[in-house]
C-alpha atoms as a PDB file:
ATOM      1  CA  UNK A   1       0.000   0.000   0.000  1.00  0.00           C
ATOM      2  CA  UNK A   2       1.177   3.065  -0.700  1.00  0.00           C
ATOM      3  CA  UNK A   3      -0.158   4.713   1.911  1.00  0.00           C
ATOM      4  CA  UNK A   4      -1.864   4.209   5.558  1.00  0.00           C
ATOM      5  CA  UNK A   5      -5.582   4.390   4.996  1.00  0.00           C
ATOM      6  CA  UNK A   6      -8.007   5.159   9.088  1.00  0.00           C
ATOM      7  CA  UNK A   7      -9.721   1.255   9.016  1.00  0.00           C
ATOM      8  CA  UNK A   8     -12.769   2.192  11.250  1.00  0.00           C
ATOM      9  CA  UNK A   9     -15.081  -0.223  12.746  1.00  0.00           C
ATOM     10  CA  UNK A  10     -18.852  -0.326  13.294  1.00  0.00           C
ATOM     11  CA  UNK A  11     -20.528  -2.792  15.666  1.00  0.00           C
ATOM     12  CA  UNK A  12     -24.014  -3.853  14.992  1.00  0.00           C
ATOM     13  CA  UNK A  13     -26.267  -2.108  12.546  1.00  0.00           C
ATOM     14  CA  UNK A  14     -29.312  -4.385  13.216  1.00  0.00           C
ATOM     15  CA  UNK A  15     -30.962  -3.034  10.189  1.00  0.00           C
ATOM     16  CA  UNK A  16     -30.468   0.928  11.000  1.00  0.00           C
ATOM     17  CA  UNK A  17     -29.290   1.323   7.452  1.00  0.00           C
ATOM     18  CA  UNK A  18     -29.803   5.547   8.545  1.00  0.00           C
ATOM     19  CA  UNK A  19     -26.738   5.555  10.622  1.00  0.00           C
ATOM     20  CA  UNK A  20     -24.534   2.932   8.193  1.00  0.00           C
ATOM     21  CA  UNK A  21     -25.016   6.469   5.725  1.00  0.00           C
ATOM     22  CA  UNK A  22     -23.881   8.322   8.544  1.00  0.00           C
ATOM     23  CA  UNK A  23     -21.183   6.494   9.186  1.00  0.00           C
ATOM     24  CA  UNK A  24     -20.159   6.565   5.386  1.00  0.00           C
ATOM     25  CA  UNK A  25     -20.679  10.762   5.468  1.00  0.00           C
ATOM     26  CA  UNK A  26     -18.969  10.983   8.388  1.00  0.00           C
ATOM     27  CA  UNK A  27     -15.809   9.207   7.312  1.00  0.00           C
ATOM     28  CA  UNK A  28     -15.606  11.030   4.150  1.00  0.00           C
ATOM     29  CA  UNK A  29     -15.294  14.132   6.076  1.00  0.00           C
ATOM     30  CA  UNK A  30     -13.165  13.326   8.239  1.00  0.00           C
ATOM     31  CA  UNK A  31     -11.123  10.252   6.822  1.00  0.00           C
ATOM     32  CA  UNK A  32      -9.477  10.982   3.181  1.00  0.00           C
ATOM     33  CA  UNK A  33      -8.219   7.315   2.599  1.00  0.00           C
ATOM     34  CA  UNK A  34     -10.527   5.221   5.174  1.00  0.00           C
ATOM     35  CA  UNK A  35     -12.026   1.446   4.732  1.00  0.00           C
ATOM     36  CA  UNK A  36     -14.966   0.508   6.933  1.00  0.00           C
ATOM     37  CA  UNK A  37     -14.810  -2.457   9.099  1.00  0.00           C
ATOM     38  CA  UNK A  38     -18.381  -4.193   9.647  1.00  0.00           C
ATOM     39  CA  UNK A  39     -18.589  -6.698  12.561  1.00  0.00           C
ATOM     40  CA  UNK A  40     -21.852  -8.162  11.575  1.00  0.00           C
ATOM     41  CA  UNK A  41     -25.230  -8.331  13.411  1.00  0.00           C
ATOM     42  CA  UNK A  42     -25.841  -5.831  10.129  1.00  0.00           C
ATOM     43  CA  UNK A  43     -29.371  -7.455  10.222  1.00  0.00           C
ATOM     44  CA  UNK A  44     -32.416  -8.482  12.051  1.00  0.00           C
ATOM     45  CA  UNK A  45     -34.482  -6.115  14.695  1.00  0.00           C
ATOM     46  CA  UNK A  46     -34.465  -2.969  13.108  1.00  0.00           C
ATOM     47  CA  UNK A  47     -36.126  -1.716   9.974  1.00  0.00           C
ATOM     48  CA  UNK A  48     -34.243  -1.771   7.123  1.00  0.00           C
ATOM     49  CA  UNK A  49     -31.936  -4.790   7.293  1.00  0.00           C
ATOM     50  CA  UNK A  50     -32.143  -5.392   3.478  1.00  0.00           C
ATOM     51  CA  UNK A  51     -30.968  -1.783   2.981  1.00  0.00           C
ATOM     52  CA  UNK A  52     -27.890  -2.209   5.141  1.00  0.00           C
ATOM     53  CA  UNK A  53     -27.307  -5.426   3.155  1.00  0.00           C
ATOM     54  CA  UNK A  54     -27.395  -3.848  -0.008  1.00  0.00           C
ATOM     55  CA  UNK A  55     -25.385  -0.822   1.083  1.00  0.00           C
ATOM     56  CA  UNK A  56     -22.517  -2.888   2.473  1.00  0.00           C
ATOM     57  CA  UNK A  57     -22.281  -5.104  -0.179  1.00  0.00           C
ATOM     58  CA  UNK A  58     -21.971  -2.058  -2.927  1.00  0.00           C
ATOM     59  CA  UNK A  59     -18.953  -0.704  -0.331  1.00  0.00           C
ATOM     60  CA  UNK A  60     -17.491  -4.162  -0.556  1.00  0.00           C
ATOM     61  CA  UNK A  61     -17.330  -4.068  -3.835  1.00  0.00           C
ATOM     62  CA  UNK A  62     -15.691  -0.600  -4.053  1.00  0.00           C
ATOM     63  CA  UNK A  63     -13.231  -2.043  -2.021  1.00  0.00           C
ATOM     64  CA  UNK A  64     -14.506   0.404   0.830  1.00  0.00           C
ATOM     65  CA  UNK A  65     -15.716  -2.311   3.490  1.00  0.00           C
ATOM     66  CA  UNK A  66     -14.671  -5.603   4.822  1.00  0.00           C
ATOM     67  CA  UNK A  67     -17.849  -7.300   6.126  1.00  0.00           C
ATOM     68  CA  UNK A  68     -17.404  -9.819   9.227  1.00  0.00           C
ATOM     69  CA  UNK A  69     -19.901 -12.865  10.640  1.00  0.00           C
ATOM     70  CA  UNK A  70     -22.182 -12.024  13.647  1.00  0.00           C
ATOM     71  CA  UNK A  71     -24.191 -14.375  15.443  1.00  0.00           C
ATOM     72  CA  UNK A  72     -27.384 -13.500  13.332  1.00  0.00           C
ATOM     73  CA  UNK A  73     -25.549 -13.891   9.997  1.00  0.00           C
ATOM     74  CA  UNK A  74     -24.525 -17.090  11.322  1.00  0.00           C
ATOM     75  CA  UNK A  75     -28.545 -17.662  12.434  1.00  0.00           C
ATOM     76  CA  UNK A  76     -29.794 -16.715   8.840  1.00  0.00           C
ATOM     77  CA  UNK A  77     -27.307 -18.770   6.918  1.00  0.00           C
ATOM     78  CA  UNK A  78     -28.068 -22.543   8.782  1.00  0.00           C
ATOM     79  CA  UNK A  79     -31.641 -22.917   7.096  1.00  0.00           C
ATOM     80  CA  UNK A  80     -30.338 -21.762   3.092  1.00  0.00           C
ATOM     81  CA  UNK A  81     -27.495 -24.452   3.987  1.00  0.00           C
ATOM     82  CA  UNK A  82     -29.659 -27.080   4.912  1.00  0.00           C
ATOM     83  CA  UNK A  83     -32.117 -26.731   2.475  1.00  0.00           C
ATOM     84  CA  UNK A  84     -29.353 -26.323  -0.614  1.00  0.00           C
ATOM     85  CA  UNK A  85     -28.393 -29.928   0.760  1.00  0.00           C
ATOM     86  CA  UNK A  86     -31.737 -31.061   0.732  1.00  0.00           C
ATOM     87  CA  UNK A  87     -32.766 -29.707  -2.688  1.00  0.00           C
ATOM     88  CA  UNK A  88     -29.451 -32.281  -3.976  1.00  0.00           C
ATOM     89  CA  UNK A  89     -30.055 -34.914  -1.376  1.00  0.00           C
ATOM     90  CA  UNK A  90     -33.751 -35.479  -1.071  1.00  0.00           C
ATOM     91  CA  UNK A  91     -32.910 -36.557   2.530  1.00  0.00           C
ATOM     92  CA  UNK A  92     -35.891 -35.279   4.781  1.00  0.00           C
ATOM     93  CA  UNK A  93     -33.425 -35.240   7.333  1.00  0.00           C
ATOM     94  CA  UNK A  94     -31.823 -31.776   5.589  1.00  0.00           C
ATOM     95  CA  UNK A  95     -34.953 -30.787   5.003  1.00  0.00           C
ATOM     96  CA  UNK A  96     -35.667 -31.009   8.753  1.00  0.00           C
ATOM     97  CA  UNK A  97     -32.928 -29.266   9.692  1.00  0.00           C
ATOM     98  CA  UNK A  98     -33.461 -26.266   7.240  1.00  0.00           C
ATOM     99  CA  UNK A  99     -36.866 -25.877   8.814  1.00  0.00           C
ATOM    100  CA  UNK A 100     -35.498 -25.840  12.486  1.00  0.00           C
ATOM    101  CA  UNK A 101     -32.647 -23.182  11.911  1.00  0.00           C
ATOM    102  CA  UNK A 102     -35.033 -21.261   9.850  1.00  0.00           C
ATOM    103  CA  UNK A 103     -37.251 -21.070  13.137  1.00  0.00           C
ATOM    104  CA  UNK A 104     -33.982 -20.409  15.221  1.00  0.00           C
ATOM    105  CA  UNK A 105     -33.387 -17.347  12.814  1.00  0.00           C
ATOM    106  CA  UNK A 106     -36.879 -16.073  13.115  1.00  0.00           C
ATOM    107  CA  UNK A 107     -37.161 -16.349  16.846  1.00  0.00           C
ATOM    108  CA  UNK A 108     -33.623 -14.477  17.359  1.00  0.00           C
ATOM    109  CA  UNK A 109     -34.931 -11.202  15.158  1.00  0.00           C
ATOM    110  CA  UNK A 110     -35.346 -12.411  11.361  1.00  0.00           C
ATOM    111  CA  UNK A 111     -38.961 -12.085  11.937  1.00  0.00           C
ATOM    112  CA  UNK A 112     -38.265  -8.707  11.552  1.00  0.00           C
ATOM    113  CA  UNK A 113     -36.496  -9.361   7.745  1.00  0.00           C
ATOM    114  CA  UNK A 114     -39.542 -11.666   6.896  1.00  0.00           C
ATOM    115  CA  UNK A 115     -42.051  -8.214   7.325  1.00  0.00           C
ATOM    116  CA  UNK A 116     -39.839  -5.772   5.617  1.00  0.00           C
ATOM    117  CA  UNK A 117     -39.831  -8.366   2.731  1.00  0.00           C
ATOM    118  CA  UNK A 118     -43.131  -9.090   3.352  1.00  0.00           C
ATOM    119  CA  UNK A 119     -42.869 -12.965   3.027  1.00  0.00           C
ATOM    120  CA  UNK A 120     -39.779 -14.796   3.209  1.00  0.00           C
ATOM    121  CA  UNK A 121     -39.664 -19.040   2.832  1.00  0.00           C
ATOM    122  CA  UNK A 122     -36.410 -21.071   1.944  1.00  0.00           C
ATOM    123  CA  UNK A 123     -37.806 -21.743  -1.071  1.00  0.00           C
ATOM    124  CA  UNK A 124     -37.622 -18.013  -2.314  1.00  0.00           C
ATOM    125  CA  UNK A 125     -34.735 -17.041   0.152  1.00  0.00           C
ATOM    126  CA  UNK A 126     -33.358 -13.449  -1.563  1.00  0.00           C
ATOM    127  CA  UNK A 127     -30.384 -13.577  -3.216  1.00  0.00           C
ATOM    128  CA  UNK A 128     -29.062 -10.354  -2.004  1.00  0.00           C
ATOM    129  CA  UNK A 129     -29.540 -12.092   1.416  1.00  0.00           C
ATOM    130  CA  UNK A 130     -27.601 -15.002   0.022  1.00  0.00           C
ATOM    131  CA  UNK A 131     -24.972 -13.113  -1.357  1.00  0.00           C
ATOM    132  CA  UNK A 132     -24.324 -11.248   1.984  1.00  0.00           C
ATOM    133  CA  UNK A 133     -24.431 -14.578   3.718  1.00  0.00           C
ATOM    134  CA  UNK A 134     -21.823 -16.200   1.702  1.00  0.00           C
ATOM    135  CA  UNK A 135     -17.908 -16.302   2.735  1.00  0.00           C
ATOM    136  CA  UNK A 136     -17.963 -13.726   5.494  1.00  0.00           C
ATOM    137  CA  UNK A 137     -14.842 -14.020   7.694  1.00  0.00           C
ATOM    138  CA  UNK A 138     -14.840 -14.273  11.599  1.00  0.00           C
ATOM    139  CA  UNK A 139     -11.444 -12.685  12.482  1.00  0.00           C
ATOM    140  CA  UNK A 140      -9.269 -10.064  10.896  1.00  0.00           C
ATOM    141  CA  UNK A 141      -6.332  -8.081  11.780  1.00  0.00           C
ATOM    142  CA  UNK A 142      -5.379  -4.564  11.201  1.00  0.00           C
ATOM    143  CA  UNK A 143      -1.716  -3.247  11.318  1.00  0.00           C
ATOM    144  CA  UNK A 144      -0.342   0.143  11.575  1.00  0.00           C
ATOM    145  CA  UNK A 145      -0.488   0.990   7.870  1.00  0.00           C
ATOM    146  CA  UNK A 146      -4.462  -0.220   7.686  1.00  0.00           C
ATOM    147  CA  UNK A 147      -4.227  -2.908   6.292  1.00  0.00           C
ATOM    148  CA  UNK A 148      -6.432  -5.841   6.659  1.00  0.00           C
ATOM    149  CA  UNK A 149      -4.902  -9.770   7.005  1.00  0.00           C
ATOM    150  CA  UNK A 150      -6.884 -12.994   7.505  1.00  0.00           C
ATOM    151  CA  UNK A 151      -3.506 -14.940   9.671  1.00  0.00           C
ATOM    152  CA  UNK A 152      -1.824 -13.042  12.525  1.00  0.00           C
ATOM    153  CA  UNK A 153       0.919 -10.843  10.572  1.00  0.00           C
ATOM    154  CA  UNK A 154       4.555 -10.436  11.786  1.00  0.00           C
ATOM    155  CA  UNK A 155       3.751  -6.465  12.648  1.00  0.00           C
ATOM    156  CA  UNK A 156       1.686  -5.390  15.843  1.00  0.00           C
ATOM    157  CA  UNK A 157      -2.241  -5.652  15.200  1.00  0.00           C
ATOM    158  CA  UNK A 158      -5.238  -5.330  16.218  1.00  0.00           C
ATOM    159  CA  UNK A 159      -7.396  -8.050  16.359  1.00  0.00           C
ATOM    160  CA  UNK A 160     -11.347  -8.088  15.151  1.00  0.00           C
ATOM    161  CA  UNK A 161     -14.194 -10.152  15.799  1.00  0.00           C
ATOM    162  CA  UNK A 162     -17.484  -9.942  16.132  1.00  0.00           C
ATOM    163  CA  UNK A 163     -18.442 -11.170  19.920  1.00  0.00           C
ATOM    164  CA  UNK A 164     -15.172 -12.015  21.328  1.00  0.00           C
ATOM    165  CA  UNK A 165     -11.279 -13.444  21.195  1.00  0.00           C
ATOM    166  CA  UNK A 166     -11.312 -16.778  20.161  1.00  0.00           C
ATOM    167  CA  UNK A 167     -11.544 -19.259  23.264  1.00  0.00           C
ATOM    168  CA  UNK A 168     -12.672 -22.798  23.655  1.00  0.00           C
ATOM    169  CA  UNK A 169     -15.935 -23.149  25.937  1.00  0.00           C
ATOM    170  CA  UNK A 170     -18.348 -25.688  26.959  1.00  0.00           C
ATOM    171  CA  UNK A 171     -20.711 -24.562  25.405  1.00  0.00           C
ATOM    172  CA  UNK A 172     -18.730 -23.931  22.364  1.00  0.00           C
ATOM    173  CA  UNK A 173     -15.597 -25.853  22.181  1.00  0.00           C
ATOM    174  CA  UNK A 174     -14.472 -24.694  18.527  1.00  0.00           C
ATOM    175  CA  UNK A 175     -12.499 -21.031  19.156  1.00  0.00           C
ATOM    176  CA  UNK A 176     -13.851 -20.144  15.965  1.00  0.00           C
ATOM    177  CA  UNK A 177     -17.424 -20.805  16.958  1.00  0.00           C
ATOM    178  CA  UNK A 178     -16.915 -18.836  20.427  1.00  0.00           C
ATOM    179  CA  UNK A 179     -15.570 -16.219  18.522  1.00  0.00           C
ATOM    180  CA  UNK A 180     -19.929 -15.043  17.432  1.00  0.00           C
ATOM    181  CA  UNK A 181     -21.425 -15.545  21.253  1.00  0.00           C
ATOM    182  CA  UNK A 182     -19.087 -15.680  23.967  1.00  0.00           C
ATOM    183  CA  UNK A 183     -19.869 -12.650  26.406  1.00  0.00           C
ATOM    184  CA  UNK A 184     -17.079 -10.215  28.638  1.00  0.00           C
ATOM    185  CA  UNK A 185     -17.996 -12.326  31.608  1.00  0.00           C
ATOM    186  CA  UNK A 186     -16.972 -15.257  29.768  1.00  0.00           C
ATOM    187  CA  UNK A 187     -13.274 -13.955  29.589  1.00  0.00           C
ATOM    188  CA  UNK A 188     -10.448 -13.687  30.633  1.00  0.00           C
ATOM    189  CA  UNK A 189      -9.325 -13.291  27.128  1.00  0.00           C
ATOM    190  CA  UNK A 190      -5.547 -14.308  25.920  1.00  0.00           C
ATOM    191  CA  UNK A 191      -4.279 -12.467  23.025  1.00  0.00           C
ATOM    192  CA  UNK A 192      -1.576 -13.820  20.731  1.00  0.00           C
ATOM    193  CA  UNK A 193       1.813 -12.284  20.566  1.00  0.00           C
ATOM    194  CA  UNK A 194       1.526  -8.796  19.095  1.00  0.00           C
ATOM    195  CA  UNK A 195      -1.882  -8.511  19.314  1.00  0.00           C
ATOM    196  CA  UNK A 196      -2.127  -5.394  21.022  1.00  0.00           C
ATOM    197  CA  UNK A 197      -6.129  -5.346  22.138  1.00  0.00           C
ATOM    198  CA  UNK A 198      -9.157  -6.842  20.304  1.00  0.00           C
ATOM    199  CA  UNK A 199     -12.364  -5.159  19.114  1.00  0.00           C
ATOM    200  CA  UNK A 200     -16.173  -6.483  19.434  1.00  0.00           C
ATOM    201  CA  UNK A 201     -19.746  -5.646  18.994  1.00  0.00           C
ATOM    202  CA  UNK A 202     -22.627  -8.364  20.129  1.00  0.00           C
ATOM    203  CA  UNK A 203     -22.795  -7.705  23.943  1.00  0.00           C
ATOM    204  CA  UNK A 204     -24.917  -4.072  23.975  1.00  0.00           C
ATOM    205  CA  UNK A 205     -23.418  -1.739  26.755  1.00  0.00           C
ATOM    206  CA  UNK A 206     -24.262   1.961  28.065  1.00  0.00           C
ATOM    207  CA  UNK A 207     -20.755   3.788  27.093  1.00  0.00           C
ATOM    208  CA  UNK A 208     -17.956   2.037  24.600  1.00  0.00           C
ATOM    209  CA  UNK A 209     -16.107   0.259  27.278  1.00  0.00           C
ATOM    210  CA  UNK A 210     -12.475  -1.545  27.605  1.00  0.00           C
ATOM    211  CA  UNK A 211     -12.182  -4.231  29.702  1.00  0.00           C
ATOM    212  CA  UNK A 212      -8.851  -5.978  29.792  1.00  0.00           C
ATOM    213  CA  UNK A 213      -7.566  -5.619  26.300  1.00  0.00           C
ATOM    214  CA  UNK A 214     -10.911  -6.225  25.057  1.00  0.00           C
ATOM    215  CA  UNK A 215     -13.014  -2.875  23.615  1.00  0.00           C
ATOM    216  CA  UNK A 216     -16.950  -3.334  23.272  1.00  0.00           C
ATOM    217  CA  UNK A 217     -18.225  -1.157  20.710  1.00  0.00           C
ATOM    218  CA  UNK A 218     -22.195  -2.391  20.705  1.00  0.00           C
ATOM    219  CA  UNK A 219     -24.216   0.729  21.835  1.00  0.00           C
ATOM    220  CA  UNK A 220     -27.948  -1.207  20.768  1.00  0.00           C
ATOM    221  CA  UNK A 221     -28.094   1.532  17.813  1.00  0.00           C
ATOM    222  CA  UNK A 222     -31.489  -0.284  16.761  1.00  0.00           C
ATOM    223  CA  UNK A 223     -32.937   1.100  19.633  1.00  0.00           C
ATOM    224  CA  UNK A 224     -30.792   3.767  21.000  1.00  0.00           C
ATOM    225  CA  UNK A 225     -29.860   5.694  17.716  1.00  0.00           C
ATOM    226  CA  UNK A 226     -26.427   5.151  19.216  1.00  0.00           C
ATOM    227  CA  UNK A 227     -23.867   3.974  16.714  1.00  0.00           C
ATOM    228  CA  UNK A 228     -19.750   3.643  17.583  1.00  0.00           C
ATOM    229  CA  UNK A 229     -17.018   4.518  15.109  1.00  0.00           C
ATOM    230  CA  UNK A 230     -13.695   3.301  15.883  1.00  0.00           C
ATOM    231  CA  UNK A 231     -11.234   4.135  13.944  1.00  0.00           C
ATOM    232  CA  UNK A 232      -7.405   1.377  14.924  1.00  0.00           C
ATOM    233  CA  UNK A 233      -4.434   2.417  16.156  1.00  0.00           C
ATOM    234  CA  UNK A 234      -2.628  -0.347  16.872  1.00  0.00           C
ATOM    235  CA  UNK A 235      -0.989   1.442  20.276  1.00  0.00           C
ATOM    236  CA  UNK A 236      -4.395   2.085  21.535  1.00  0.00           C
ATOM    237  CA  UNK A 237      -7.696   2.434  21.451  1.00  0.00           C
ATOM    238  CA  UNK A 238      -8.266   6.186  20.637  1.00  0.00           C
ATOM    239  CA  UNK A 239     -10.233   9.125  18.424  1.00  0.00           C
ATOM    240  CA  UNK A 240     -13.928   7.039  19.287  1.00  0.00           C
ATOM    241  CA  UNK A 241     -16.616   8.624  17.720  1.00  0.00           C
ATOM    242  CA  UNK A 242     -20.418   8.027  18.760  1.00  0.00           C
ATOM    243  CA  UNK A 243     -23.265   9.466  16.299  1.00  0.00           C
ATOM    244  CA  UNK A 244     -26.621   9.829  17.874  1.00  0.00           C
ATOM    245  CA  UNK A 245     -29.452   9.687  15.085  1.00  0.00           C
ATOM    246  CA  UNK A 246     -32.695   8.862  16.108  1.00  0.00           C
ATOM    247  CA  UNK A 247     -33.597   6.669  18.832  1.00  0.00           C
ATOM    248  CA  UNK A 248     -34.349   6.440  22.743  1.00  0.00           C
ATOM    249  CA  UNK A 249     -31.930   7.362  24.752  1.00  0.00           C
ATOM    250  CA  UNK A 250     -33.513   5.563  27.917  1.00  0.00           C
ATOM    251  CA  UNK A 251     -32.650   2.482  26.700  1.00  0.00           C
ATOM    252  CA  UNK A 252     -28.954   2.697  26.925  1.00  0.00           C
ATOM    253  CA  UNK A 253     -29.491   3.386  30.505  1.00  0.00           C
ATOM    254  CA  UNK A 254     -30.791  -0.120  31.060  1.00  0.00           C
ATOM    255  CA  UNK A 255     -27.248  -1.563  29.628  1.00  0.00           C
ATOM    256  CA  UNK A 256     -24.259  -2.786  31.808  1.00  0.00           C
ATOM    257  CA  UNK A 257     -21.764   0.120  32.084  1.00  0.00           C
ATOM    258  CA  UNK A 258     -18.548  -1.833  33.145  1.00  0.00           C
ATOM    259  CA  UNK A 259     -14.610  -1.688  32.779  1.00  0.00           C
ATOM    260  CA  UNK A 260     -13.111   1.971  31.634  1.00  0.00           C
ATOM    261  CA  UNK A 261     -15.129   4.115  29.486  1.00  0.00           C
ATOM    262  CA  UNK A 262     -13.278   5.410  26.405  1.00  0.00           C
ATOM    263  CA  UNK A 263     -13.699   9.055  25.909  1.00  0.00           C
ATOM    264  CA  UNK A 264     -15.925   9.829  22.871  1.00  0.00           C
ATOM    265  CA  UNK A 265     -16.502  12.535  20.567  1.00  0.00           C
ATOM    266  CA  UNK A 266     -20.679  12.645  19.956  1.00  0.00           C
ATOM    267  CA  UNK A 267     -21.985  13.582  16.766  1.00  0.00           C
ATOM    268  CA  UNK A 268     -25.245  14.665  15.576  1.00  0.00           C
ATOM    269  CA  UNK A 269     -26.518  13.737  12.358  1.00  0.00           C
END
């Protein structure tokens, strides 16, 4: 590269496609050469999850956005799975399972994709849905120059996931699983060597928090109109940026405030 480019993340969008634009007009303002870092939960319980989809999939392809796995892209993608192997196999037993993760989607929040399509069966899944689904990493990390590596690189880095570091777990004893549901008070949390802190949406707090060398960026935006911008810098966390759109701002004082509170510039929009 031949020069650094400000790799910002966002946490979970949950369909608030409004402040995904904001976050794109604020980082051309302020960010000449930046690349937006998504770390899923981009759909499900807000209103416009298609939208989102759509919008981060034309950044992706602008080579503008790196798009990571949440727990509800995982949710959303077991039912299409199953039911691709059934439509080759035959084998009820696919079919079965399509149905049931289907049902696990819509409980967790794809309800809410089924009315803004107004319909949605595995038979007729959308493909933009199935595009955004497909090949979506679980762990990246960023070095000092921005730039973006699938394997832990020789130079310091930050690492970037959607829920957590990558730990084995009863409940999930594959790291890479843990990686989309493990919770801060699951932790403590190793890092590898030169891994300087992690970053992670999925578990909503009051304030963007650090605990450890773990930062949680997940603000509810759905509800709270709340949405963090982070840009990495691999000595610390630093220059956090909070937009406040439209939303109620009650509801971030039912979160868990815990660890030390990064210092935040807000921003209307």
């Amino acid at each position: 590269m031949s020069e650094s480019r400000t790799v910002f993340v966002v946490p979970d969008l949950h369909g608030r496609a409004d402040l995904l634009e904001a976050a794109v007009r604020y980082a051309e303002a302020h960010w000449p050469n930046w690349h937006l870092l998504n770390l899923g939960d981009a759909i499900d319980r807000g209103p416009h999850s298609l939208r989102c989809v759509a919008r981060l999939l034309e950044l992706r392809k602008e080579g503008r956005a790196t798009l990571l796995m949440g727990n509800h892209e995982r949710m959303a993608l077991e039912g299409p799975q199953h039911f691709s192997r059934f439509q080759q196999s035959a084998n009820p037993q696919d079919l079965r399972l399509a149905m049931q993760g289907m049902q696990w989607w819509m409980r967790a929040g794809g309800e809410s994709v089924r009315r803004e399509l107004g319909g949605l069966t595995l038979e007729q899944f959308p493909e933009l849905m199935r595009e955004y689904l497909q090949d979506l990493p679980r762990m990246v990390f960023v070095d000092g120059e921005g730039e973006i590596h699938a394997e832990l690189p020789a130079a310091p880095s930050v690492m970037v996931t959607h829920a957590s570091p990558p730990k084995a777990h009863r409940d999930y004893p594959d790291p890479m699983s843990a990686v989309l549901w493990l919770r801060p008070t699951d932790g403590l949390y190793e890092l590898p060597t030169g891994v300087t802190y992690s970053v992670h949406g999925h578990t909503p707090v009051r304030v963007v928090i650090q605990q450890g060398k773990q930062v949680y960026l997940d603000l509810a935006a759905y509800k709270t109109g709340r949405l963090a911008l982070l840009p990495l810098q691999v000595d610390g966390p630093r220059g956090l940026v909070v937009l406040e759109g439209e939303g109620n701002r009650q509801v971030a004082e039912t979160l868990p405030a815990f660890g030390h509170m990064l210092p935040a510039e807000l921003a209307r929009v």
